[in-house]
Structures are given as structure tokens and as C-alpha cells.
N, C-alpha and C. Protein backbone atom coordinates (compact mmCIF):
# COMPACT_ATOMS: atom_id res chain seq x y z
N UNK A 1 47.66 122.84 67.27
CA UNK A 1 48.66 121.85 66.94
C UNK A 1 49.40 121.42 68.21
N UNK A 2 49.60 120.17 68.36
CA UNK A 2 50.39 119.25 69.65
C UNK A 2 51.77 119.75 69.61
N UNK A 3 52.50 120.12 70.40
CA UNK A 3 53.70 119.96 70.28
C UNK A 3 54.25 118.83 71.39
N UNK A 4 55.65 118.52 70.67
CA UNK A 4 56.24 116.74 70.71
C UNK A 4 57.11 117.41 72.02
N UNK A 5 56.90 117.07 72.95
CA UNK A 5 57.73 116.48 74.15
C UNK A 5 59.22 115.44 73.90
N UNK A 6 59.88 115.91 74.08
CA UNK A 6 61.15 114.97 74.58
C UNK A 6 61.00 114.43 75.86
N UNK A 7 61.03 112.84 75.67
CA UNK A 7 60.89 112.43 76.91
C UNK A 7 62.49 112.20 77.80
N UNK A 8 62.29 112.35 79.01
CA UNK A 8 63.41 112.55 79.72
C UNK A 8 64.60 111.64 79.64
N UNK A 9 65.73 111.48 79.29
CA UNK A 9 66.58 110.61 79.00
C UNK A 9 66.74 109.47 80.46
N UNK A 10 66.99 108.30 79.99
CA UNK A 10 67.04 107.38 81.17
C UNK A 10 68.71 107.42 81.77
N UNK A 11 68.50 107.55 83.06
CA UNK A 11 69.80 107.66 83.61
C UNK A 11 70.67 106.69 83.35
N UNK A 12 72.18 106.42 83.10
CA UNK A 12 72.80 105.86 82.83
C UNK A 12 73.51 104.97 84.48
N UNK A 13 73.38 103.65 84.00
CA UNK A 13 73.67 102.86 84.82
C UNK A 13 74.69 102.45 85.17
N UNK A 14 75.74 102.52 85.86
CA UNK A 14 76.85 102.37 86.17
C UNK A 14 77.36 101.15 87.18
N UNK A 15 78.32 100.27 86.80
CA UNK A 15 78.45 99.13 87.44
C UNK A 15 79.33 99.31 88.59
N UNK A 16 78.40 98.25 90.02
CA UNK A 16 78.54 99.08 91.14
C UNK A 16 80.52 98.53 91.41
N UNK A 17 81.24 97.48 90.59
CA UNK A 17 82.22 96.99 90.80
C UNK A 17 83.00 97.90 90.37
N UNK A 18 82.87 97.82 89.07
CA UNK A 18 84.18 98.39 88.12
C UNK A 18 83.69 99.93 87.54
N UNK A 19 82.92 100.30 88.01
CA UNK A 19 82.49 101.99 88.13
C UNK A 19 82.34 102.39 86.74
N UNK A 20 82.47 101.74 85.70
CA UNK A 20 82.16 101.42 83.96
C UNK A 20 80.56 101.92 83.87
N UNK A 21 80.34 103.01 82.66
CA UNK A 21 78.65 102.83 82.17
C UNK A 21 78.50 100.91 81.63
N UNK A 22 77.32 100.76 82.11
CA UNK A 22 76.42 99.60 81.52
C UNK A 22 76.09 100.11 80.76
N UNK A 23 76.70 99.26 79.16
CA UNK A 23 75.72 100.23 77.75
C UNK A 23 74.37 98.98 77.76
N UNK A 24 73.80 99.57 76.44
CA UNK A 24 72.52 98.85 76.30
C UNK A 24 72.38 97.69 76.10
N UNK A 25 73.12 97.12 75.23
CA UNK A 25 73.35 95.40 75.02
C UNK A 25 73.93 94.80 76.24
N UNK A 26 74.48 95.82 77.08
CA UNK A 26 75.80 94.64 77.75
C UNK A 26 74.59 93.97 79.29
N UNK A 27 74.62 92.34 79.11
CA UNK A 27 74.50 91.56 80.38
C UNK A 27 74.51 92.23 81.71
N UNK A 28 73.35 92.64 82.52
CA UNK A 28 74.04 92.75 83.62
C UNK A 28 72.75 92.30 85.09
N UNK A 29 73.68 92.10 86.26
CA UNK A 29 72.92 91.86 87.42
C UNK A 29 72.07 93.09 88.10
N UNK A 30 71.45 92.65 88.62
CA UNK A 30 70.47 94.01 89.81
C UNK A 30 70.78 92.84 90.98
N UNK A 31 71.49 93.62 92.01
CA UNK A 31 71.93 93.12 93.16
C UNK A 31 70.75 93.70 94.05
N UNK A 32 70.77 93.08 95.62
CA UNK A 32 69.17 93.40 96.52
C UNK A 32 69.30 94.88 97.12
N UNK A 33 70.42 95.36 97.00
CA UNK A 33 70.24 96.82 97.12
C UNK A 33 70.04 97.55 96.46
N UNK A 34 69.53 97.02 95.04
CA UNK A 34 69.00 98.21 93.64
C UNK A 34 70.59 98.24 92.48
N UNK A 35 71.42 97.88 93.21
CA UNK A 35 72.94 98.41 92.44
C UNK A 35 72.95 97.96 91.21
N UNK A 36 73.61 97.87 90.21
CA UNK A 36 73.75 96.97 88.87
C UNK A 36 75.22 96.73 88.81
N UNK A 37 75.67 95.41 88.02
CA UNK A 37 76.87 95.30 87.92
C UNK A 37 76.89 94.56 86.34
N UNK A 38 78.14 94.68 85.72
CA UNK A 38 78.41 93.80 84.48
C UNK A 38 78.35 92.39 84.51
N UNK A 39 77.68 91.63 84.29
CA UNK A 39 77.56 90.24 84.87
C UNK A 39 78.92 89.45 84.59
N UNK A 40 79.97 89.79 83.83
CA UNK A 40 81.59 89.28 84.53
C UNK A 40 81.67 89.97 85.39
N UNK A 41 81.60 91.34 85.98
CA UNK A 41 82.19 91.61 86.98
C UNK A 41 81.63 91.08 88.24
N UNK A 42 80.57 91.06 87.97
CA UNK A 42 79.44 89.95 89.07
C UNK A 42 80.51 88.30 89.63
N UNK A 43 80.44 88.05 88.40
CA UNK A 43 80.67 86.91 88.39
C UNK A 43 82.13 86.73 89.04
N UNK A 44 83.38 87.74 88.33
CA UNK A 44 84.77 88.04 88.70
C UNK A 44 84.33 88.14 90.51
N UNK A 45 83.54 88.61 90.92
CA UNK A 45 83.06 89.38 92.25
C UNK A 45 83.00 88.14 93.14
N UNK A 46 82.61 87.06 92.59
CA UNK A 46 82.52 85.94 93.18
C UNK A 46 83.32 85.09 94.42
N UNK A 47 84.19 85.21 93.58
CA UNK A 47 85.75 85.03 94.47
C UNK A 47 85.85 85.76 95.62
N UNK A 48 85.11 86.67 96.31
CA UNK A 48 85.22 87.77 97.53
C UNK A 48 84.15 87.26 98.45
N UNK A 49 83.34 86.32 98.15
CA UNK A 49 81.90 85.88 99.09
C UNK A 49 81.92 85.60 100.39
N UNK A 50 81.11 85.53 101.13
CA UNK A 50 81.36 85.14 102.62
C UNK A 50 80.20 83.70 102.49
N UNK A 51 80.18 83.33 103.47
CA UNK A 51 79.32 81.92 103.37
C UNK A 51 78.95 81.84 105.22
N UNK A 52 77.70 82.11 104.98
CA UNK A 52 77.18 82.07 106.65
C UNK A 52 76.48 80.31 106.33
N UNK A 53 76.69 79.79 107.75
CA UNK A 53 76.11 78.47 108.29
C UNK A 53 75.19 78.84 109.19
N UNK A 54 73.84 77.86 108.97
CA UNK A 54 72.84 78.54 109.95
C UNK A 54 72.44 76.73 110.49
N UNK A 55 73.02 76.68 111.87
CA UNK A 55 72.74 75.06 112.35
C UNK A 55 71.40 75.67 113.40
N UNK A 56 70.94 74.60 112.87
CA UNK A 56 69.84 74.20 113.21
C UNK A 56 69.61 73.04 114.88
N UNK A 57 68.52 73.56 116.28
CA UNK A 57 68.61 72.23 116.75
C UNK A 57 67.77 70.75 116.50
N UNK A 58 67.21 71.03 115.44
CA UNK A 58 66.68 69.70 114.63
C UNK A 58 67.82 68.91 113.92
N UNK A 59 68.86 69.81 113.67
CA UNK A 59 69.79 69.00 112.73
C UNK A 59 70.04 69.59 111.22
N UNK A 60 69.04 70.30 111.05
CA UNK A 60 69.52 71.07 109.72
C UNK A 60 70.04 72.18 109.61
N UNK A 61 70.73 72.05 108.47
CA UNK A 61 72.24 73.48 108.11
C UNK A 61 71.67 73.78 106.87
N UNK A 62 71.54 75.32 107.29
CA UNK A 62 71.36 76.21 105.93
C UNK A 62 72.29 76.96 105.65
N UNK A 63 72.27 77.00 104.35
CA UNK A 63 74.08 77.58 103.53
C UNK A 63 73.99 78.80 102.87
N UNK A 64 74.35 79.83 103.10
CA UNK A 64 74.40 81.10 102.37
C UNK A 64 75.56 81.72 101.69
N UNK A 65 75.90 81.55 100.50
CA UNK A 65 77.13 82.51 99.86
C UNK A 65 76.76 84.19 99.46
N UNK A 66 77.36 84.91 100.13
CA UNK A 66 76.58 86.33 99.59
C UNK A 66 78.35 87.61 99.30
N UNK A 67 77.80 88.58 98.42
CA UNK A 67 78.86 89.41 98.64
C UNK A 67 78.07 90.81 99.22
N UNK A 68 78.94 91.62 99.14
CA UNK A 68 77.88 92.86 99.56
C UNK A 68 76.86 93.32 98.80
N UNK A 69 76.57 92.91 97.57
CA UNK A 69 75.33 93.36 96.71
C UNK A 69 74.53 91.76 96.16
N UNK A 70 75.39 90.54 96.30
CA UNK A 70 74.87 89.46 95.72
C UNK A 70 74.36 88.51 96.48
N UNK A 71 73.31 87.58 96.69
CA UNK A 71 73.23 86.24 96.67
C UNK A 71 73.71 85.29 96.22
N UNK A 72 75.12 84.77 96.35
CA UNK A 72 75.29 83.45 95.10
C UNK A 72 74.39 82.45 95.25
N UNK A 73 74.53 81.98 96.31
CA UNK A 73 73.37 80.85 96.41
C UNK A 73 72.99 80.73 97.82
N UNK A 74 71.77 80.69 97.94
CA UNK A 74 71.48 79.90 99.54
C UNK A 74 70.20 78.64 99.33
N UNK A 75 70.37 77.78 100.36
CA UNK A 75 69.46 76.97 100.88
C UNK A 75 68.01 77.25 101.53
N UNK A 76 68.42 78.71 101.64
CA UNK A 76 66.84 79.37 101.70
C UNK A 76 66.09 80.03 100.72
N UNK A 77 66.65 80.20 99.55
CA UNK A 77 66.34 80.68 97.78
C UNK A 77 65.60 82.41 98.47
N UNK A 78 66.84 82.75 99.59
CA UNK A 78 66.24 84.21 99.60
C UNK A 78 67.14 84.96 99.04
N UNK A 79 66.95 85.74 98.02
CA UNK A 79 68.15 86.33 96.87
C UNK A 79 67.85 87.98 97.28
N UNK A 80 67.05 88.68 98.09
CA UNK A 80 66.30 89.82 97.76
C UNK A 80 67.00 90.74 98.86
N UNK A 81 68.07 90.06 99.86
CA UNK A 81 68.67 90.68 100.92
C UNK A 81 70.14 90.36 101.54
N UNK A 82 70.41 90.85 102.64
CA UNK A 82 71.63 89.86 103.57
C UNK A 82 70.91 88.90 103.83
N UNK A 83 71.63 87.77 103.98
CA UNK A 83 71.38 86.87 105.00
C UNK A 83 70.72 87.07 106.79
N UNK A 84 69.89 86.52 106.60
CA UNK A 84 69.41 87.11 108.31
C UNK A 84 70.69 86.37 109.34
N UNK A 85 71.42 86.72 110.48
CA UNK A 85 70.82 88.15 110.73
C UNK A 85 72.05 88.86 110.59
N UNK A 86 72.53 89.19 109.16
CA UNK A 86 73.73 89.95 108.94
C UNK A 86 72.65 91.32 108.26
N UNK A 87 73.34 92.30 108.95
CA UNK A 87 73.01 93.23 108.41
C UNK A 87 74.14 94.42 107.35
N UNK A 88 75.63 94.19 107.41
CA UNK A 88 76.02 94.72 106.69
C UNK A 88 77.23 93.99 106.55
N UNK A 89 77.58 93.91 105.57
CA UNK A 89 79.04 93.49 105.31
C UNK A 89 80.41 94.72 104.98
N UNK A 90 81.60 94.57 105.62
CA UNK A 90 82.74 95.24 104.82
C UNK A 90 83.94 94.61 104.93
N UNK A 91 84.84 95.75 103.87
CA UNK A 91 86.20 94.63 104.21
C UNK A 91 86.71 96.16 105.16
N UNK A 92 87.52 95.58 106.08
CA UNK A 92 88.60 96.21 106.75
C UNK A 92 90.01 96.37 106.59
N UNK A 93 90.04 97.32 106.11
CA UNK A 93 91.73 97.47 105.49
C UNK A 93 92.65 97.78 106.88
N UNK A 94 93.72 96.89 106.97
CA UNK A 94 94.75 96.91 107.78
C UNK A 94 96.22 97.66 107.59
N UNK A 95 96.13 97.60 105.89
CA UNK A 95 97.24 98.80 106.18
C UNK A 95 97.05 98.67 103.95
N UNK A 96 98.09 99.04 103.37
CA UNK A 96 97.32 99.14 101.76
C UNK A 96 97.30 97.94 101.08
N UNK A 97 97.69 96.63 101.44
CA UNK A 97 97.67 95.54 101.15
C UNK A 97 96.84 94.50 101.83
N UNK A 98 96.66 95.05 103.35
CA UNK A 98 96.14 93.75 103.97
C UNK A 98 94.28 94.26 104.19
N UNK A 99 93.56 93.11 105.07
CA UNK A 99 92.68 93.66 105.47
C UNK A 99 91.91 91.95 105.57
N UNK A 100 90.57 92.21 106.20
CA UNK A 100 89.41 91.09 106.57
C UNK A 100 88.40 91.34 106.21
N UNK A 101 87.34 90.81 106.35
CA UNK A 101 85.92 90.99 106.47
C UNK A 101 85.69 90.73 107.53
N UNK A 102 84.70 91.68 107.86
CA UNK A 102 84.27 92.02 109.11
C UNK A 102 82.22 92.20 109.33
N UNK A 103 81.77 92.14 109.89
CA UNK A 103 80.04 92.01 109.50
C UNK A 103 79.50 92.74 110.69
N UNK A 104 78.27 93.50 110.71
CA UNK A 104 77.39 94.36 111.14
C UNK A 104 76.54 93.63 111.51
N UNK A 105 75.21 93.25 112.73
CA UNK A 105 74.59 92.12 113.00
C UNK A 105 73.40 92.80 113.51
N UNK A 106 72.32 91.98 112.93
CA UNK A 106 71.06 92.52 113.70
C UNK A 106 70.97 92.90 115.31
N UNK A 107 70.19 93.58 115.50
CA UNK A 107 69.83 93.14 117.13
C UNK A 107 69.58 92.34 117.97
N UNK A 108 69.79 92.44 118.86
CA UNK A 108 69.36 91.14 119.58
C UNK A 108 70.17 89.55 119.63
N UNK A 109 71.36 90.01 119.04
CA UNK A 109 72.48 88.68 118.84
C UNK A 109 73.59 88.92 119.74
N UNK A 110 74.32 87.91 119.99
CA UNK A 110 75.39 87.99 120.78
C UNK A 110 76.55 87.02 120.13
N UNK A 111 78.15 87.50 119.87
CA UNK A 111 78.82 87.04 118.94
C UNK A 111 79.53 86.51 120.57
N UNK A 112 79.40 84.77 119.68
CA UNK A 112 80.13 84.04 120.99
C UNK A 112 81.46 83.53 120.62
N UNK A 113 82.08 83.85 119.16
CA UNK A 113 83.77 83.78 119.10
C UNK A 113 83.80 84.13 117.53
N UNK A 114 84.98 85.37 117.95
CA UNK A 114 84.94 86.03 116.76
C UNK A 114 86.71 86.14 116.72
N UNK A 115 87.18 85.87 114.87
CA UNK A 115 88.69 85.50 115.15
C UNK A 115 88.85 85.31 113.81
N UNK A 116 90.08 84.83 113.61
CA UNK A 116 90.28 83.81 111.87
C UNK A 116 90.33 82.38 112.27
N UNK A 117 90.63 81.65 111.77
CA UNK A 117 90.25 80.55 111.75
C UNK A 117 91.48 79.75 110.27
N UNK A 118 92.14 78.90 110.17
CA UNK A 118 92.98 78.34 109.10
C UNK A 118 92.88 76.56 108.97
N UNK A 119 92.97 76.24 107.43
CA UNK A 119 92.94 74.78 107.20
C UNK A 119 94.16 74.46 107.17
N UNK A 120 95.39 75.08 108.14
CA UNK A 120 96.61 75.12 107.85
C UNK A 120 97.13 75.00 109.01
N UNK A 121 96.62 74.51 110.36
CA UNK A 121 96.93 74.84 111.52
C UNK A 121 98.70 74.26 112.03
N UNK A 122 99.42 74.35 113.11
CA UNK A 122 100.60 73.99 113.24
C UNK A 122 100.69 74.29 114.61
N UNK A 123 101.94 73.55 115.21
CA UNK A 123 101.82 73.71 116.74
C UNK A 123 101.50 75.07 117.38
N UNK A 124 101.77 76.19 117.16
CA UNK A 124 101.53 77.59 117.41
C UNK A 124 100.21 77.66 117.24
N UNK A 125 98.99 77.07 116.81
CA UNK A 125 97.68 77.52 116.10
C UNK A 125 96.85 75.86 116.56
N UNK A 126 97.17 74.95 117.60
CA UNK A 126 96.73 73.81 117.91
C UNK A 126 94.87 74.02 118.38
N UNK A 127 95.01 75.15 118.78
CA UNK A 127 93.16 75.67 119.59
C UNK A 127 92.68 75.62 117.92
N UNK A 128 93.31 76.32 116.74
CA UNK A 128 92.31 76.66 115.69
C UNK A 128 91.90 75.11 114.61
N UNK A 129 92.52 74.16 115.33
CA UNK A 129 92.07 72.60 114.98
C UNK A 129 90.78 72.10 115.78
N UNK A 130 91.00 72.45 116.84
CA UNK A 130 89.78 72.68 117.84
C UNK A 130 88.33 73.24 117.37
N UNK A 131 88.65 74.19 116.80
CA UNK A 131 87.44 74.91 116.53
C UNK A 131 87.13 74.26 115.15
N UNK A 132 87.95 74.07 114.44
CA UNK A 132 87.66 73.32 113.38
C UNK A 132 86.94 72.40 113.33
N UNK A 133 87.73 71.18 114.26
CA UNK A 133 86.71 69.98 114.79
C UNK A 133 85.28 70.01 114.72
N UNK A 134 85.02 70.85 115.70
CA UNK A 134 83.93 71.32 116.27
C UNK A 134 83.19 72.20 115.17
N UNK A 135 83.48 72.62 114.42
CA UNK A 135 82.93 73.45 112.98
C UNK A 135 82.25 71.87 112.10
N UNK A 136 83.41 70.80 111.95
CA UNK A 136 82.82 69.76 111.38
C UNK A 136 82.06 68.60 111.71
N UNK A 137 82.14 68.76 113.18
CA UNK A 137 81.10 67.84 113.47
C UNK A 137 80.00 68.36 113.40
N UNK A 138 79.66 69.59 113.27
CA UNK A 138 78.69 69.83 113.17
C UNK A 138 77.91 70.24 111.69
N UNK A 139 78.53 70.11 110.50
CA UNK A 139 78.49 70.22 109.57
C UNK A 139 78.17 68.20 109.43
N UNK A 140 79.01 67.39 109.37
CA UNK A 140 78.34 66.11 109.93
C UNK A 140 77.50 65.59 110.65
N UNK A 141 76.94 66.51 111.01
CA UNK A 141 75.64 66.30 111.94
C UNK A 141 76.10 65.13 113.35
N UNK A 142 77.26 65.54 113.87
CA UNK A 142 77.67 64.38 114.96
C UNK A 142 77.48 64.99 116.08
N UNK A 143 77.46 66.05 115.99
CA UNK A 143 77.00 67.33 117.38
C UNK A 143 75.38 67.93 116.66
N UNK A 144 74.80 68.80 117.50
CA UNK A 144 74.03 69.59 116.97
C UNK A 144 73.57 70.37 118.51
N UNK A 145 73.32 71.27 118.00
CA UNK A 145 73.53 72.95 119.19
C UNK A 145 71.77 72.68 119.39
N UNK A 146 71.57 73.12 120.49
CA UNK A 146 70.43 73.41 121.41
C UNK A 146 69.47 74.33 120.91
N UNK A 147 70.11 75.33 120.32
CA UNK A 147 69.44 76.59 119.78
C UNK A 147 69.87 77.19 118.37
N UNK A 148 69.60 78.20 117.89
CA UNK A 148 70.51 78.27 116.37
C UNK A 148 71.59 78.79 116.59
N UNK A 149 72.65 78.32 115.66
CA UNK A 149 74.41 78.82 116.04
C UNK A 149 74.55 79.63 114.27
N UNK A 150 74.65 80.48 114.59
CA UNK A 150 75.04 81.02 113.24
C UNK A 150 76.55 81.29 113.13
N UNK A 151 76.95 80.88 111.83
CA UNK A 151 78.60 80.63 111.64
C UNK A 151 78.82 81.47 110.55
N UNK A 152 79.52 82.49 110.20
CA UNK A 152 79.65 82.46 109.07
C UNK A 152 81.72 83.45 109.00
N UNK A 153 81.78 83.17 107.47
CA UNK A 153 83.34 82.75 107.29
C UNK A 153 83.29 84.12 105.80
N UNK A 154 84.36 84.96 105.98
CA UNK A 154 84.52 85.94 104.99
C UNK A 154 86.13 85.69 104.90
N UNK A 155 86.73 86.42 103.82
CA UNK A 155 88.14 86.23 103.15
C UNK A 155 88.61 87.12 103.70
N UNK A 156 90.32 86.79 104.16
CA UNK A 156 90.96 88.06 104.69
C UNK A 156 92.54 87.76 103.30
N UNK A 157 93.01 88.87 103.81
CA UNK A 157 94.28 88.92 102.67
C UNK A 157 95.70 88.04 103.25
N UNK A 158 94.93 87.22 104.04
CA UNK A 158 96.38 85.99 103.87
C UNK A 158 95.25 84.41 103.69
N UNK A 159 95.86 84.39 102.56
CA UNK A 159 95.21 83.11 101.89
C UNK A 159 95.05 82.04 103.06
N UNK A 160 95.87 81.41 103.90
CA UNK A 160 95.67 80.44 104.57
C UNK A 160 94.39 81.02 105.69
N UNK A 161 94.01 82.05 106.25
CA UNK A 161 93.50 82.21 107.19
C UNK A 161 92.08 82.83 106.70
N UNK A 162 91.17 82.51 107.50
CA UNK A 162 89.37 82.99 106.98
C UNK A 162 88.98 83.91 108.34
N UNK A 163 88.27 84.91 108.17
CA UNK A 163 87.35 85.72 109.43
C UNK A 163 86.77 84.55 109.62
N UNK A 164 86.13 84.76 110.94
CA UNK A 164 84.75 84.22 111.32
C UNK A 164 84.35 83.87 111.99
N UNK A 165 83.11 84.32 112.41
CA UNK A 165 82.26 85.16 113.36
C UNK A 165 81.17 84.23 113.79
N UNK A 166 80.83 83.64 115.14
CA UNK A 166 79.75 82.80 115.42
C UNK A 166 79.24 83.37 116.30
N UNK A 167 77.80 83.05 115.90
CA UNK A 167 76.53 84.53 116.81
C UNK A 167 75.48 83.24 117.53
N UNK A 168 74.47 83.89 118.45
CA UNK A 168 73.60 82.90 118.32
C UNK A 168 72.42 84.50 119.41
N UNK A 169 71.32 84.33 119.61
CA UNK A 169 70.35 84.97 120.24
C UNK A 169 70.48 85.25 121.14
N UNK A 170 70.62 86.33 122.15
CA UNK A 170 71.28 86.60 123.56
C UNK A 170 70.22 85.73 124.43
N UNK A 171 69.31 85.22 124.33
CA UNK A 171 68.41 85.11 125.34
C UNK A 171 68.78 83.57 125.22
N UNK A 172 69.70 82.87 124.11
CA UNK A 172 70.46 81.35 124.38
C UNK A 172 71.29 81.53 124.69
N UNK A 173 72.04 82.48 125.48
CA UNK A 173 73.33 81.94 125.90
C UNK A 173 73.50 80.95 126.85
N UNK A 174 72.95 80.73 127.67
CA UNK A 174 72.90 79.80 129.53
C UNK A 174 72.47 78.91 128.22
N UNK A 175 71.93 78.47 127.15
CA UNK A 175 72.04 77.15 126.65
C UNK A 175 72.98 76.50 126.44
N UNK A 176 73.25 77.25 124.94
CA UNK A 176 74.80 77.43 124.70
C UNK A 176 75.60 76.83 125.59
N UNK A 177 75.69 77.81 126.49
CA UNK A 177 76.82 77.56 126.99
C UNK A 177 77.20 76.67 127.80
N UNK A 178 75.67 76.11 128.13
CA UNK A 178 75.89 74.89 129.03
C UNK A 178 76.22 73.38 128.07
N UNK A 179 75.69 73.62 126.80
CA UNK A 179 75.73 72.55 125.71
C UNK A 179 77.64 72.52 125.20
N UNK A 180 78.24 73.92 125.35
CA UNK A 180 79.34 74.25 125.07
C UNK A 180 80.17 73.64 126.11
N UNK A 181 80.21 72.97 127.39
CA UNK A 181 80.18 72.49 128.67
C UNK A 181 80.72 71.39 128.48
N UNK A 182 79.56 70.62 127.73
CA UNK A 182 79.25 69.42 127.27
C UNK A 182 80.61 68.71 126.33
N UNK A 183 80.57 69.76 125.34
CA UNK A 183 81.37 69.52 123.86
C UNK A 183 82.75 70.33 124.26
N UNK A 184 83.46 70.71 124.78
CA UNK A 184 84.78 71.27 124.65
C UNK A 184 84.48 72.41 126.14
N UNK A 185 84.65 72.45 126.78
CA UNK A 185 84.81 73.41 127.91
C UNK A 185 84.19 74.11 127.88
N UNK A 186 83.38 75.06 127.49
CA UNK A 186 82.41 76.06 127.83
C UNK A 186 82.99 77.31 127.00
N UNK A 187 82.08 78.82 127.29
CA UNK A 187 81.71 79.56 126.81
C UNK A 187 83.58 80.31 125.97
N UNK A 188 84.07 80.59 127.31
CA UNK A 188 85.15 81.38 127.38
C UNK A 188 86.01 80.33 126.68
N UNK A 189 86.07 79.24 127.16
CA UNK A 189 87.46 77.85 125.75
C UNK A 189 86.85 77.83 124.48
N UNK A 190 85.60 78.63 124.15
CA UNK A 190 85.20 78.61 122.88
C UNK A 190 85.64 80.03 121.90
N UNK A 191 85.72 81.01 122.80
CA UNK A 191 86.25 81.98 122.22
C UNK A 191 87.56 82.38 122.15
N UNK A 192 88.63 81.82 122.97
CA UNK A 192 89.65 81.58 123.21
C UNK A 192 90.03 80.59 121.49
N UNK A 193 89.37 79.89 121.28
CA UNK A 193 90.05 79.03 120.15
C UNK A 193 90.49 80.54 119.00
N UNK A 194 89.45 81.19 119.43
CA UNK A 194 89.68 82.35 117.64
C UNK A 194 90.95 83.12 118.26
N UNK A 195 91.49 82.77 118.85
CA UNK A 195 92.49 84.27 119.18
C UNK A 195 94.35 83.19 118.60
């Protein structure tokens, strides 16, 4: 006579936001690191995204919204990872209220101005109109960079002000920077705007 096996119970899934079991009926996401979340809390999660710009020297801009486990959307329909070439995202807590996002970067990149950045600027903050400028002309396609400029913009805890971090391939910098020459003073008046 056979005897009946109990098969092993399936581990219980826990949502990687709100630390809640996922019961059986309830909606939920698989983020690209395996995690699961309640698809409101997914969705609630939304509001925390970073959004990398990837300019192109043909002229095209590719758009990435991601959180640390999600894809919201990109222009490259790659949902399965970071954004290249971010390799990790976090927030940085500044004291129990405040804090930024801050990002981890492949190899082989070189961050050519890293800072906040505000749509709120005022005589004290005249350089971060500057960089702005220069953020939208190139989003207008009225400039366009030599080599790829990767931009990308995460939430910090004062509403008016955004991280964000512009990288490009160490082996373009003497492009860069000579194209940077061109458009607003060069390497060092470019990183100077984030401070």
C-alpha cells in the first residue's frame, strides 16, 4: 500500500514595502530582483521613483522611471533590471526626517556633476538655473552631447530640491569636456552649478 506524502507547504510571500503576508487572492507585483509587493503598495511606491535621462549623440533621449525593485516605465521596455548603468539605488538618511537618493554606478563611468538641483531657483541658487538651462536644451534637442550623458534625478526630503547625478564613460571625458567648452565653460563650471 502507497502511503500519501504531504507536499511541502509553499513559503509565504511577504511584501517587500509594507512587510504584510501576500494572501492568495491579493494582486501583487514581482519586482527584477525576485521581491513581491501588494500592487497598491507598488503603486503607493510610485511617488519615490528616480528617472534617469540617457542623451544620445544622434539626438535621441531615453527615459527611465525606476524604484529600487520597479520599472515604471522606460523607453527601452527593459523591466527585468536597473537601468544601465545604475547599479544600485538608496535613500540616505541625514538625520530622522531628512535624507536623498543617492546611486551606486557601474564601472567604468565617471560622475561629471553630482548635487541637487531646484525648479525654484532665487538669487542665492542663480548657477542651479544654469544647469537647468542646459538640462533643457537638451531635452529640446537644441544642444546634443558628443558622447552619451547620462542624467538621472531621485527625490530628496525638501520638496523644492531633486538629487542628481550626471555620468558619462571615462574614456569621453576630453570630449565632454571640450563640447562642455563650447556650451557654458567647461568641465569644472559644470560641476560647480550642483553645489
Amino acid at each position: 500500500m502507497d502511503t500519501i506524502k504531504k507536499l511541502p507547504k509553499t513559503p509565504k510571500m511577504k511584501c517587500i514595502i509594507c512587510d504584510e503576508i501576500i494572501k492568495k487572492n491579493d494582486d501583487f507585483a514581482i519586482g527584477y530582483n525576485g521581491n513581491n509587493a501588494h500592487m497598491e503598495c507598488r503603486y503607493d511606491n510610485d511617488d519615490y521613483a528616480s528617472t534617469l535621462f540617457e542623451f544620445l549623440p544622434d539626438g535621441e533621449i531615453n527615459k527611465t522611471q525606476f524604484t529600487d525593485e520597479f520599472i515604471l516605465f522606460s523607453d527601452n521596455d527593459n523591466y527585468d533590471f536597473l537601468p544601465y548603468p545604475i547599479k544600485k539605488q538608496k535613500w540616505v538618511k541625514t538625520d530622522g526626517w531628512r535624507g536623498y537618493t543617492d546611486w551606486e554606478f557601474e564601472k567604468g563611468f565617471l560622475s561629471v556633476g553630482d548635487g541637487w538641483v531646484t525648479s525654484h531657483p532665487d538669487e542665492t541658487t542663480e548657477n542651479k538655473k544654469e544647469l537647468g538651462d542646459i538640462f533643457q536644451d537638451l531635452q529640446e534637442k537644441k544642444i546634443t552631447p558628443p558622447c552619451i550623458v547620462y542624467w538621472v534625478f531621485g527625490i530628496t526630503s525638501n520638496v523644492f530640491s531633486t538629487a542628481s547625478e550626471v555620468l558619462i564613460k571615462k574614456e569621453d571625458k576630453k570630449v565632454f569636456e571640450k563640447w562642455l567648452k563650447k556650451i557654458n565653460g567647461g568641465l569644472v563650471e559644470f560641476k560647480e552649478k550642483f553645489y
